[in-house]
PDB file of N, CA and C in Angstrom:
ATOM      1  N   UNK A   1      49.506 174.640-135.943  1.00  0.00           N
ATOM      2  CA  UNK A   1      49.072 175.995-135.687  1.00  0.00           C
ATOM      3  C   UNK A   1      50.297 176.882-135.491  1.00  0.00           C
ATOM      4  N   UNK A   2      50.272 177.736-135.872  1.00  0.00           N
ATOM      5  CA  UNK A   2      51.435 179.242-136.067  1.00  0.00           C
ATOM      6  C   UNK A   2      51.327 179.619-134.331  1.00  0.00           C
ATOM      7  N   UNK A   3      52.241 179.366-134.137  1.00  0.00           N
ATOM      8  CA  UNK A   3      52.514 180.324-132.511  1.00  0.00           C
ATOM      9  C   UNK A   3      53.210 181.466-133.151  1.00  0.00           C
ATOM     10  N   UNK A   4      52.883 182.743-132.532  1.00  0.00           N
ATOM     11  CA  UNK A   4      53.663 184.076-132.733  1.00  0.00           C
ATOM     12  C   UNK A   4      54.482 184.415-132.054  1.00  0.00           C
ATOM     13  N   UNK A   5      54.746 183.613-130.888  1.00  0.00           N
ATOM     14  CA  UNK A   5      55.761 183.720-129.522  1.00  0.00           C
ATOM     15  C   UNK A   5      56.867 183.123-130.269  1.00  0.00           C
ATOM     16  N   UNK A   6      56.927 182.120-131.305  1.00  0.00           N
ATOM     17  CA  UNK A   6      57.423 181.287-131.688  1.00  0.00           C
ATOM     18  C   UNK A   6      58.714 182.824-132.317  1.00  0.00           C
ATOM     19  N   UNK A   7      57.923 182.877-133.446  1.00  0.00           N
ATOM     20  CA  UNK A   7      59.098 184.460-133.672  1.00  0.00           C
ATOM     21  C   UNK A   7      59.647 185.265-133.178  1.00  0.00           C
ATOM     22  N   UNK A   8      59.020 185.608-132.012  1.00  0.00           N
ATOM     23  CA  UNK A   8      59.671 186.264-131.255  1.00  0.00           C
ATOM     24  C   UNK A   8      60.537 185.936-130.390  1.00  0.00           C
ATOM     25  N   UNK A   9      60.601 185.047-130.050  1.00  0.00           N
ATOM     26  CA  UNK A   9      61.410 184.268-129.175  1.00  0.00           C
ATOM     27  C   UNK A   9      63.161 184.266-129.925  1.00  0.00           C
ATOM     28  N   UNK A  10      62.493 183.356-131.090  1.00  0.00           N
ATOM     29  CA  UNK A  10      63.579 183.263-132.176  1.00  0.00           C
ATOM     30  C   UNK A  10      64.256 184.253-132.830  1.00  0.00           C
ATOM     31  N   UNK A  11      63.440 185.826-132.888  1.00  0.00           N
ATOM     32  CA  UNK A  11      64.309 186.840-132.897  1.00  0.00           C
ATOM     33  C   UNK A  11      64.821 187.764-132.117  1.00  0.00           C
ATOM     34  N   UNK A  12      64.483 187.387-130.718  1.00  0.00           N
ATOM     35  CA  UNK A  12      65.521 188.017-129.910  1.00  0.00           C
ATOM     36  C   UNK A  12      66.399 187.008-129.311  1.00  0.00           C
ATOM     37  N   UNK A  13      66.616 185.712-129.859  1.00  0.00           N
ATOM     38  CA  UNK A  13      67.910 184.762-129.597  1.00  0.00           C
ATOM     39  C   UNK A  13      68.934 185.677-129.969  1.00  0.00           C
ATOM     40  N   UNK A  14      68.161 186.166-131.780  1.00  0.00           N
ATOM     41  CA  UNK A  14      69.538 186.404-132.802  1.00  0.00           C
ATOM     42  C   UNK A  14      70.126 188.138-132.440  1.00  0.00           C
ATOM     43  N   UNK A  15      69.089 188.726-131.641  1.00  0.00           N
ATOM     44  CA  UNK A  15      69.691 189.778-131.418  1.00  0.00           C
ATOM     45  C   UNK A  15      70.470 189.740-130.123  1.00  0.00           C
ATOM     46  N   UNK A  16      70.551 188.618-129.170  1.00  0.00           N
ATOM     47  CA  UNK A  16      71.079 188.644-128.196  1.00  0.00           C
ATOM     48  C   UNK A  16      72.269 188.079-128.552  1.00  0.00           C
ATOM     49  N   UNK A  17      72.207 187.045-129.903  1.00  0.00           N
ATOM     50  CA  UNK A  17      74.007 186.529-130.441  1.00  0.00           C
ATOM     51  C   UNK A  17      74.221 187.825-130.987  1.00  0.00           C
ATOM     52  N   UNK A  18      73.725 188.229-131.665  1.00  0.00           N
ATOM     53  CA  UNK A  18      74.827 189.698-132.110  1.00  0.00           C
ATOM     54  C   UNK A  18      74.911 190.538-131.230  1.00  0.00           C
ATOM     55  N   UNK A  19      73.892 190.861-130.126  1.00  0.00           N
ATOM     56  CA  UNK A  19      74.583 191.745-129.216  1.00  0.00           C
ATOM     57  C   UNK A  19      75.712 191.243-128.303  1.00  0.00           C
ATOM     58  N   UNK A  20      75.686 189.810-127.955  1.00  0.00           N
ATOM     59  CA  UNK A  20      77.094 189.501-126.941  1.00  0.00           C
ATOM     60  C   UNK A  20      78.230 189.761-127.914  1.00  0.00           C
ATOM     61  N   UNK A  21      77.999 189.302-129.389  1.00  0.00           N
ATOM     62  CA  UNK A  21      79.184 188.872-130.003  1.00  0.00           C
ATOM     63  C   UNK A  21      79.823 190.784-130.407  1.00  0.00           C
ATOM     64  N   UNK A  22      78.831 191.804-130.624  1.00  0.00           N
ATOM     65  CA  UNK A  22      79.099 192.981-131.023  1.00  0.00           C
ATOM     66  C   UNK A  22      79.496 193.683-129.436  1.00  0.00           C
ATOM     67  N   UNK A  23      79.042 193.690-128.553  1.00  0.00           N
ATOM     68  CA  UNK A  23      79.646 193.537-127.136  1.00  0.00           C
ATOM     69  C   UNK A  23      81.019 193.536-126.922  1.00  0.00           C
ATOM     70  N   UNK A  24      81.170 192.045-127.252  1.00  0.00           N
ATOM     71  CA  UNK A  24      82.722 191.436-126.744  1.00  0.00           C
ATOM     72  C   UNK A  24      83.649 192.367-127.608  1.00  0.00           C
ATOM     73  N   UNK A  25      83.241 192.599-129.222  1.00  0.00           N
ATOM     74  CA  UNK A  25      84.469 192.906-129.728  1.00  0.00           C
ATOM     75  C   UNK A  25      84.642 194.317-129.594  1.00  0.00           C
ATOM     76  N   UNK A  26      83.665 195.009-129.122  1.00  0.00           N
ATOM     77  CA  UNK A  26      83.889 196.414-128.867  1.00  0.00           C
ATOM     78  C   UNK A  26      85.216 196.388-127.502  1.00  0.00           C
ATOM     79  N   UNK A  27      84.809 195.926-126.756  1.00  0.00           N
ATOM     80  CA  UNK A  27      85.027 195.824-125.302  1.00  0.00           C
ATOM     81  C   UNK A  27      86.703 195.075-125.515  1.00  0.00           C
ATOM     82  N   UNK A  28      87.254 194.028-126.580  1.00  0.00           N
ATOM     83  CA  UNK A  28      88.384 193.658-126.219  1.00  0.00           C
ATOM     84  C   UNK A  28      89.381 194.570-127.425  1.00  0.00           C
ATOM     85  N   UNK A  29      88.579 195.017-128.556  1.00  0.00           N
ATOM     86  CA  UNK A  29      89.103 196.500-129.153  1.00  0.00           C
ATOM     87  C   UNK A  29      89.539 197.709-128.068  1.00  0.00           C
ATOM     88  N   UNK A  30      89.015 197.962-127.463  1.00  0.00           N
ATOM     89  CA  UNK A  30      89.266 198.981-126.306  1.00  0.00           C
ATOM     90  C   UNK A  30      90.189 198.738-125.277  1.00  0.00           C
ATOM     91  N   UNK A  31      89.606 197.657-124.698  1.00  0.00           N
ATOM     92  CA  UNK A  31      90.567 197.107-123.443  1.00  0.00           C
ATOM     93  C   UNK A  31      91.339 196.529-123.743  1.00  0.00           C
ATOM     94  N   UNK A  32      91.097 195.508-124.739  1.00  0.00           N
ATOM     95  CA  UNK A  32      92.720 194.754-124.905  1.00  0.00           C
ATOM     96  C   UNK A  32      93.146 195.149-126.381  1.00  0.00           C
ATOM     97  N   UNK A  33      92.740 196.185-126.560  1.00  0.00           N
ATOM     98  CA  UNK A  33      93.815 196.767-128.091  1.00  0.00           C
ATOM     99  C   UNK A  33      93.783 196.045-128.911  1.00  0.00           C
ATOM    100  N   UNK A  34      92.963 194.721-129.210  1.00  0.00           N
ATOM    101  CA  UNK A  34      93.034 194.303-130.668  1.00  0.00           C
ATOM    102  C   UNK A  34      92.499 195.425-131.897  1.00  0.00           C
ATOM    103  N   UNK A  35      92.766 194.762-132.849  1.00  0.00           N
ATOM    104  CA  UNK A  35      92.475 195.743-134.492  1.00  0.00           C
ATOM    105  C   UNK A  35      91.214 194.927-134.099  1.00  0.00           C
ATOM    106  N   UNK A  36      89.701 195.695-135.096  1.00  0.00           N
ATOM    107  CA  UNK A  36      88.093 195.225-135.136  1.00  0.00           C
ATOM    108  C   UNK A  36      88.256 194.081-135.417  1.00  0.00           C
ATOM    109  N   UNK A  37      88.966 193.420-136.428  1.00  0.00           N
ATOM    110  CA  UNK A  37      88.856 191.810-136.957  1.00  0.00           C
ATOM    111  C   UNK A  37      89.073 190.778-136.122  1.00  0.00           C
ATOM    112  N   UNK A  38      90.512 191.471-135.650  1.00  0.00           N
ATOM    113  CA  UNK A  38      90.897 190.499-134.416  1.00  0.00           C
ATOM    114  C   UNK A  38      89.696 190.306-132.618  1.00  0.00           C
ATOM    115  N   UNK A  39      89.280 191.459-132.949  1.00  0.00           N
ATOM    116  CA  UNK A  39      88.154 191.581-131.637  1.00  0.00           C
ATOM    117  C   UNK A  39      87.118 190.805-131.599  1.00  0.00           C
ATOM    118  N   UNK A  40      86.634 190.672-133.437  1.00  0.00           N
ATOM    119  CA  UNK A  40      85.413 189.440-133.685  1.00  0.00           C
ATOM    120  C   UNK A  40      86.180 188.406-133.592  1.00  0.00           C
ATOM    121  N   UNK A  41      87.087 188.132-134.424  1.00  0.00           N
ATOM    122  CA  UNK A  41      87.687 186.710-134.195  1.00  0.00           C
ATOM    123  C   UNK A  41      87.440 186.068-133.127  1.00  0.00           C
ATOM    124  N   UNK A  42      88.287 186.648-132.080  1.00  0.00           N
ATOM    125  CA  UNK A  42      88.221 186.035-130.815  1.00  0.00           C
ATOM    126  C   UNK A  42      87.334 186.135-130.356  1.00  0.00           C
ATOM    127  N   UNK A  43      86.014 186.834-130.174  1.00  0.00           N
ATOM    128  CA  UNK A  43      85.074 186.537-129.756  1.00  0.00           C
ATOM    129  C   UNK A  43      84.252 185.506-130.244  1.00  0.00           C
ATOM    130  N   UNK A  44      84.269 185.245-131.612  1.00  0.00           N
ATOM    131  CA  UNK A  44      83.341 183.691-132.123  1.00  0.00           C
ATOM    132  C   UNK A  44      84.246 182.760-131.929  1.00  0.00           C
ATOM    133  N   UNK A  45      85.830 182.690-131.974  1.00  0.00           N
ATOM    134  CA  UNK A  45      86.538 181.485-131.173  1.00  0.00           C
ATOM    135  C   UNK A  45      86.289 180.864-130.131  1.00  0.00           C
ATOM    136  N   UNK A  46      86.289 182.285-129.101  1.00  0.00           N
ATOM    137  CA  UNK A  46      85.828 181.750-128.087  1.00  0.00           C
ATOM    138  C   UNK A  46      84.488 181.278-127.350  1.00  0.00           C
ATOM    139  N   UNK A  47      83.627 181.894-128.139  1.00  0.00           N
ATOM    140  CA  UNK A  47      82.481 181.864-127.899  1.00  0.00           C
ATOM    141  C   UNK A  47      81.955 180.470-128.558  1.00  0.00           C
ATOM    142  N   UNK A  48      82.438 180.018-129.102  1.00  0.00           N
ATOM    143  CA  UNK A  48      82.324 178.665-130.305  1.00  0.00           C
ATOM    144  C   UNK A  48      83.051 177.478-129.736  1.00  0.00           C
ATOM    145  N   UNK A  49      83.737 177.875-128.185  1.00  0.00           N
ATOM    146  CA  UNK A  49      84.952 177.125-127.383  1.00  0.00           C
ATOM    147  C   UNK A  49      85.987 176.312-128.154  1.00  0.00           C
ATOM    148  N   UNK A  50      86.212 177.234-128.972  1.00  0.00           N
ATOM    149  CA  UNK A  50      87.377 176.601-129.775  1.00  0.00           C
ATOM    150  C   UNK A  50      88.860 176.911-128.917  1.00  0.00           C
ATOM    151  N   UNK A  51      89.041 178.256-128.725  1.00  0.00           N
ATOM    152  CA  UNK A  51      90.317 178.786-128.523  1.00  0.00           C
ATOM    153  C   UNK A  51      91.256 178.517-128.930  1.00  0.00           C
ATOM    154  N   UNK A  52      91.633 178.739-129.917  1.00  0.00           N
ATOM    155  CA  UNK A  52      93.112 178.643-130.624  1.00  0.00           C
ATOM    156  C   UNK A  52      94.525 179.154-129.760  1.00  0.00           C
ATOM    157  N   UNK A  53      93.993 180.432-128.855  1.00  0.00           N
ATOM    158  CA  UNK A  53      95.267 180.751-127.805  1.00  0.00           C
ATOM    159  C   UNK A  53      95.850 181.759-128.939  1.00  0.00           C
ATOM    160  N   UNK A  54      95.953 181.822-129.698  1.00  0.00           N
ATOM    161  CA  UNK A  54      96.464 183.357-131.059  1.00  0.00           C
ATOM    162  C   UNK A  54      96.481 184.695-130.159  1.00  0.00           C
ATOM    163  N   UNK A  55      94.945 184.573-129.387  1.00  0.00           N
ATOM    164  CA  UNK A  55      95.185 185.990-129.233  1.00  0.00           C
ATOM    165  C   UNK A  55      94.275 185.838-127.892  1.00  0.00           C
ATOM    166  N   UNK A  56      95.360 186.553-126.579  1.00  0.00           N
ATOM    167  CA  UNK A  56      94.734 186.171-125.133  1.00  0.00           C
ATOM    168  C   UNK A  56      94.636 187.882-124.760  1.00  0.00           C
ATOM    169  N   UNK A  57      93.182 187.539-123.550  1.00  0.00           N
ATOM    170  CA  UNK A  57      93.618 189.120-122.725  1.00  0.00           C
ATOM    171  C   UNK A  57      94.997 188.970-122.406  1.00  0.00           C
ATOM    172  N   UNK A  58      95.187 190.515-121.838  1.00  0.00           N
ATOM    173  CA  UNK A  58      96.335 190.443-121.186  1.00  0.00           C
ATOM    174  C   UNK A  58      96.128 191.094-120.135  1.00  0.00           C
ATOM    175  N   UNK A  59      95.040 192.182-120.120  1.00  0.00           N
ATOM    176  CA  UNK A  59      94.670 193.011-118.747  1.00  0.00           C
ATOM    177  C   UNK A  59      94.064 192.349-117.928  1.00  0.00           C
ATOM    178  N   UNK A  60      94.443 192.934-116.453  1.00  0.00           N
ATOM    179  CA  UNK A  60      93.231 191.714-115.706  1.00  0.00           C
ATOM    180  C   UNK A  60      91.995 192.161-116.095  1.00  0.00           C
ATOM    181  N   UNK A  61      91.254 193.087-115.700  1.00  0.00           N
ATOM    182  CA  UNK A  61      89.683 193.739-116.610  1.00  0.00           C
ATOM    183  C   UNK A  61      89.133 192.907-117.942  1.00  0.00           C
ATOM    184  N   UNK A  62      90.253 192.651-118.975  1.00  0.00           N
ATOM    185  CA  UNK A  62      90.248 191.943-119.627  1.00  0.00           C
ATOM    186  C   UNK A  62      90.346 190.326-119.919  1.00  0.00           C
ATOM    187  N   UNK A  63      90.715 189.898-118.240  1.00  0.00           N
ATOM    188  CA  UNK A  63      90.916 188.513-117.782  1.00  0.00           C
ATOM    189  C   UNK A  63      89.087 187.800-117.482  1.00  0.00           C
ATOM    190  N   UNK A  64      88.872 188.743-116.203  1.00  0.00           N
ATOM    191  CA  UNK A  64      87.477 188.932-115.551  1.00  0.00           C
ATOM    192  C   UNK A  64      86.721 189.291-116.832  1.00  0.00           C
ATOM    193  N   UNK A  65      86.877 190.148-117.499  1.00  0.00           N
ATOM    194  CA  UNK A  65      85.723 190.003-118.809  1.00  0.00           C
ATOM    195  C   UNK A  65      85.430 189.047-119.300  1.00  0.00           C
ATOM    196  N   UNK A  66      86.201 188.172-119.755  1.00  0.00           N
ATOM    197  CA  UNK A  66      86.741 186.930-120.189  1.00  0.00           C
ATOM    198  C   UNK A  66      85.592 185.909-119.884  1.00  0.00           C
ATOM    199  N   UNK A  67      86.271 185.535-118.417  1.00  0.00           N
ATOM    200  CA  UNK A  67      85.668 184.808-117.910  1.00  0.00           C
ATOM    201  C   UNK A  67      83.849 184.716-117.692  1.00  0.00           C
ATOM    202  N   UNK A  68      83.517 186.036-117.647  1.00  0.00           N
ATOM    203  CA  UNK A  68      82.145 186.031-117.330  1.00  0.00           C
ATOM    204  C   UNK A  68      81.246 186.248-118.819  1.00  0.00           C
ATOM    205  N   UNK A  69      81.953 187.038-120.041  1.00  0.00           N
ATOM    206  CA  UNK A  69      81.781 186.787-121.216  1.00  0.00           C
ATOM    207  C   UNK A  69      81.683 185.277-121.787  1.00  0.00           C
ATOM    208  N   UNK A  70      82.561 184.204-121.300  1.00  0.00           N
ATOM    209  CA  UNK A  70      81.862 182.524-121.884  1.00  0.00           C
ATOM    210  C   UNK A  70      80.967 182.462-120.956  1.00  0.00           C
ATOM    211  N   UNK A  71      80.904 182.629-119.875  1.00  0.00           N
ATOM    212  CA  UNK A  71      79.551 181.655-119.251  1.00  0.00           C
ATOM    213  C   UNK A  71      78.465 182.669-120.189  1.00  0.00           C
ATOM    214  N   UNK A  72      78.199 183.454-120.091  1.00  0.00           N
ATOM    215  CA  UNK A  72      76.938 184.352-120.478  1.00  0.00           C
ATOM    216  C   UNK A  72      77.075 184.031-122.483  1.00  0.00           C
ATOM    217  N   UNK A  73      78.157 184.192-122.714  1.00  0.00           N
ATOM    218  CA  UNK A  73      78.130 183.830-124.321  1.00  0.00           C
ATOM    219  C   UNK A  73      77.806 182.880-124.441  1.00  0.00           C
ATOM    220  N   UNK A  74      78.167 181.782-124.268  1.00  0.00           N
ATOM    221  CA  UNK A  74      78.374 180.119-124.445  1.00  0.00           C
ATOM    222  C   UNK A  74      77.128 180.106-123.883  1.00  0.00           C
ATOM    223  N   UNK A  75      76.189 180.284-123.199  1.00  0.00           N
ATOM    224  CA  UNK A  75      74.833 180.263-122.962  1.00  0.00           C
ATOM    225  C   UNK A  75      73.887 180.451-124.129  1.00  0.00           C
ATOM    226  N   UNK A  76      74.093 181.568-124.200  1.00  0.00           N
ATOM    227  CA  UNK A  76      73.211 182.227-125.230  1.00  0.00           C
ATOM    228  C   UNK A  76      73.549 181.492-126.486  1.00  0.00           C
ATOM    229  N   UNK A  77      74.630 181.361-127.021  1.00  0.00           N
ATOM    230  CA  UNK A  77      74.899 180.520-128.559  1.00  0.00           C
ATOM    231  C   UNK A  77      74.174 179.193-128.024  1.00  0.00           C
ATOM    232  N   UNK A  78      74.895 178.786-127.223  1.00  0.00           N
ATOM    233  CA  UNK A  78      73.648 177.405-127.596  1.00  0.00           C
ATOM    234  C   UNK A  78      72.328 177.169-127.400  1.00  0.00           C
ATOM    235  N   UNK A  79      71.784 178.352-126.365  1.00  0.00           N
ATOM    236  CA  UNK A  79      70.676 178.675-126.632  1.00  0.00           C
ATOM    237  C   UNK A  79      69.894 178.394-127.803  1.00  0.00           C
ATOM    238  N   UNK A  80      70.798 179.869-128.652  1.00  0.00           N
ATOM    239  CA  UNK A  80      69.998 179.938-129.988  1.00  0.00           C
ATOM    240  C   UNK A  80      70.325 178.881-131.074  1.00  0.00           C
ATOM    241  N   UNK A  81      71.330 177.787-131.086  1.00  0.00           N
ATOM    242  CA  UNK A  81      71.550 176.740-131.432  1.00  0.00           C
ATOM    243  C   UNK A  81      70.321 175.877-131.509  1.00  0.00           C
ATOM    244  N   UNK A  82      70.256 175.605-129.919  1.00  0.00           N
ATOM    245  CA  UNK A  82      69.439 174.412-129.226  1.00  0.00           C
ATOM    246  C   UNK A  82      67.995 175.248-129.896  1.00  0.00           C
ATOM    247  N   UNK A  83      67.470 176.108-130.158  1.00  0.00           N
ATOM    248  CA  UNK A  83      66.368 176.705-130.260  1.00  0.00           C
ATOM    249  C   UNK A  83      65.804 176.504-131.770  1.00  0.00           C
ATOM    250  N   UNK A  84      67.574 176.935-132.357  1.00  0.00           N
ATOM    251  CA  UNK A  84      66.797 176.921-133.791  1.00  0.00           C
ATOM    252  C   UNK A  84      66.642 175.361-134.589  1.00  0.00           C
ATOM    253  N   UNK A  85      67.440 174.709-133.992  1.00  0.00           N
ATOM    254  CA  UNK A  85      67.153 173.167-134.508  1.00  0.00           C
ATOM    255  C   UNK A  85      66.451 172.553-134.361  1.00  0.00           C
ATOM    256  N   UNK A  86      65.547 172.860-132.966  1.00  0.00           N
ATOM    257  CA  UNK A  86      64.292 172.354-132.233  1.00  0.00           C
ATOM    258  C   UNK A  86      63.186 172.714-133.240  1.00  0.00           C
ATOM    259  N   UNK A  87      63.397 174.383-133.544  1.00  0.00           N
ATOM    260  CA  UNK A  87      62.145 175.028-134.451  1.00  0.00           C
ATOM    261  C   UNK A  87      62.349 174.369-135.922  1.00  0.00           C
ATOM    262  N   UNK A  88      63.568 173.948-136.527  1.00  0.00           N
ATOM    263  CA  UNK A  88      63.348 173.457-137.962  1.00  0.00           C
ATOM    264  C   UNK A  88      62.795 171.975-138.067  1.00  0.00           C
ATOM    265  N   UNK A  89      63.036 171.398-136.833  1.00  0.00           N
ATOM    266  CA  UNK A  89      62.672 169.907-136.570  1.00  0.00           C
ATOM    267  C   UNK A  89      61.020 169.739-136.737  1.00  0.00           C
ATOM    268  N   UNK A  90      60.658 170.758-136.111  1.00  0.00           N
ATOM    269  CA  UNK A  90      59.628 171.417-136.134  1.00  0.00           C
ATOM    270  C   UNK A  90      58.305 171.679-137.138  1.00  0.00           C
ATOM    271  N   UNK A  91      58.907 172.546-137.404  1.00  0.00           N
ATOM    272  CA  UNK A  91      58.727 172.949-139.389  1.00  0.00           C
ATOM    273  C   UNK A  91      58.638 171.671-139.933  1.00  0.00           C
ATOM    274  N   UNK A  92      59.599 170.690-139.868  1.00  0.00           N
ATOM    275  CA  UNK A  92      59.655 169.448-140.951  1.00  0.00           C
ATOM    276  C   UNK A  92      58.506 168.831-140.783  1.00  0.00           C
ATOM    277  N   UNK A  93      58.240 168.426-139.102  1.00  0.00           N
ATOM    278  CA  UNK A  93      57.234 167.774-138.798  1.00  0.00           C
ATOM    279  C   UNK A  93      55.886 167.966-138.890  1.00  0.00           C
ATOM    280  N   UNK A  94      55.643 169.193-139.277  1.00  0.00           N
ATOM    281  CA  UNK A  94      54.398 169.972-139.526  1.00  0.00           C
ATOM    282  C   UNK A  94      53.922 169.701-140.983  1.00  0.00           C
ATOM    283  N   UNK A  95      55.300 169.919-141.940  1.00  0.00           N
ATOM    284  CA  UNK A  95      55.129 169.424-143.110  1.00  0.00           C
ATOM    285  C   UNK A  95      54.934 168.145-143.524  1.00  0.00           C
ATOM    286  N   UNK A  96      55.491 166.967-142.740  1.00  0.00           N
ATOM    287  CA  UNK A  96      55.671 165.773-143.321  1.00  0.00           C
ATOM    288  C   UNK A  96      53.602 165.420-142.851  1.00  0.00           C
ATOM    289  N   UNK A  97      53.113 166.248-141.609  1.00  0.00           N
ATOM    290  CA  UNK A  97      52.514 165.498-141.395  1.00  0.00           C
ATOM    291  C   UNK A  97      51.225 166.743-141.290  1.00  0.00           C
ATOM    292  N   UNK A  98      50.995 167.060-142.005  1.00  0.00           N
ATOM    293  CA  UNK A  98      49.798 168.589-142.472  1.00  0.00           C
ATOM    294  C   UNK A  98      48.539 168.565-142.012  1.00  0.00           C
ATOM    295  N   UNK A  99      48.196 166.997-142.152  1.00  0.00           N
ATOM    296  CA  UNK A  99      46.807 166.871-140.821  1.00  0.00           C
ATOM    297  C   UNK A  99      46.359 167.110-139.570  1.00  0.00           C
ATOM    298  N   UNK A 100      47.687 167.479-138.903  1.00  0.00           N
ATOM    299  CA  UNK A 100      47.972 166.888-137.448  1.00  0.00           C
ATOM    300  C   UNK A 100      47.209 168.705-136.971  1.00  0.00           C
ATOM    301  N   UNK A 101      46.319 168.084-136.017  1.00  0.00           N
ATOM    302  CA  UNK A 101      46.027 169.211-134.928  1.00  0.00           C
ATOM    303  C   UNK A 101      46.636 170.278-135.209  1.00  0.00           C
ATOM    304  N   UNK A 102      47.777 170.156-134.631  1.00  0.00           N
ATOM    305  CA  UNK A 102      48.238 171.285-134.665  1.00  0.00           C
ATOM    306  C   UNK A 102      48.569 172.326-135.589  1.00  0.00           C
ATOM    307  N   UNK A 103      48.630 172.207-136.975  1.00  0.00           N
ATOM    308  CA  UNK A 103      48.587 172.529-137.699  1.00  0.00           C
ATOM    309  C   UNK A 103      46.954 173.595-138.101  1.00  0.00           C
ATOM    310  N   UNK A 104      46.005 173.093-137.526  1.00  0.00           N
ATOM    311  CA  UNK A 104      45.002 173.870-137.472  1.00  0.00           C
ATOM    312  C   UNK A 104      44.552 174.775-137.306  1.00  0.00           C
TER     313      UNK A 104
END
């Protein structure tokens, strides 16, 4: 059976990854003076917990942003990670198995 919560859910994951990720790079364009490219960069680096170290705050404002930008980013991405793999797992299982209740 089609849940409609199901979509919605799943499309305000994706507007909450583009809003942290369009967020961050506004915010370290401004405060920490990167060029726009460099502002996304580092925000899906870090947000992806890669950190390469290329390109660090340097302001404290920009330290404290930092910091409270991964917990709240790094949330939300795997959120919508953990969400959307659950929902395609999902999908498969509905298909492999078309009888099932739920599907009804």
């Amino acid at each position: 059976m089609y849940d409609p919560a199901d979509g919605v859910v799943y499309r305000t994951l994706v507007i909450a990854v583009i809003a942290v990720i369009a967020i961050g790079t506004v915010f370290f364009h401004y405060v920490e003076q990167f060029a726009w490219i460099d502002a996304y960069y580092f925000c899906v680096v870090t947000l992806a917990t890669v950190g390469y170290g290329d390109y660090v705050p340097r302001t404290d404002v920009g330290k404290l942003f930092t910091t409270f930008y991964i917990f709240v980013g790094v949330g939300i991405i795997t959120t919508f990670i953990t969400y959307t793999l659950r929902r395609r797992a999902t999908i498969r299982e509905r298909r492999r198995h078309p009888d099932h209740p739920d599907n009804q």
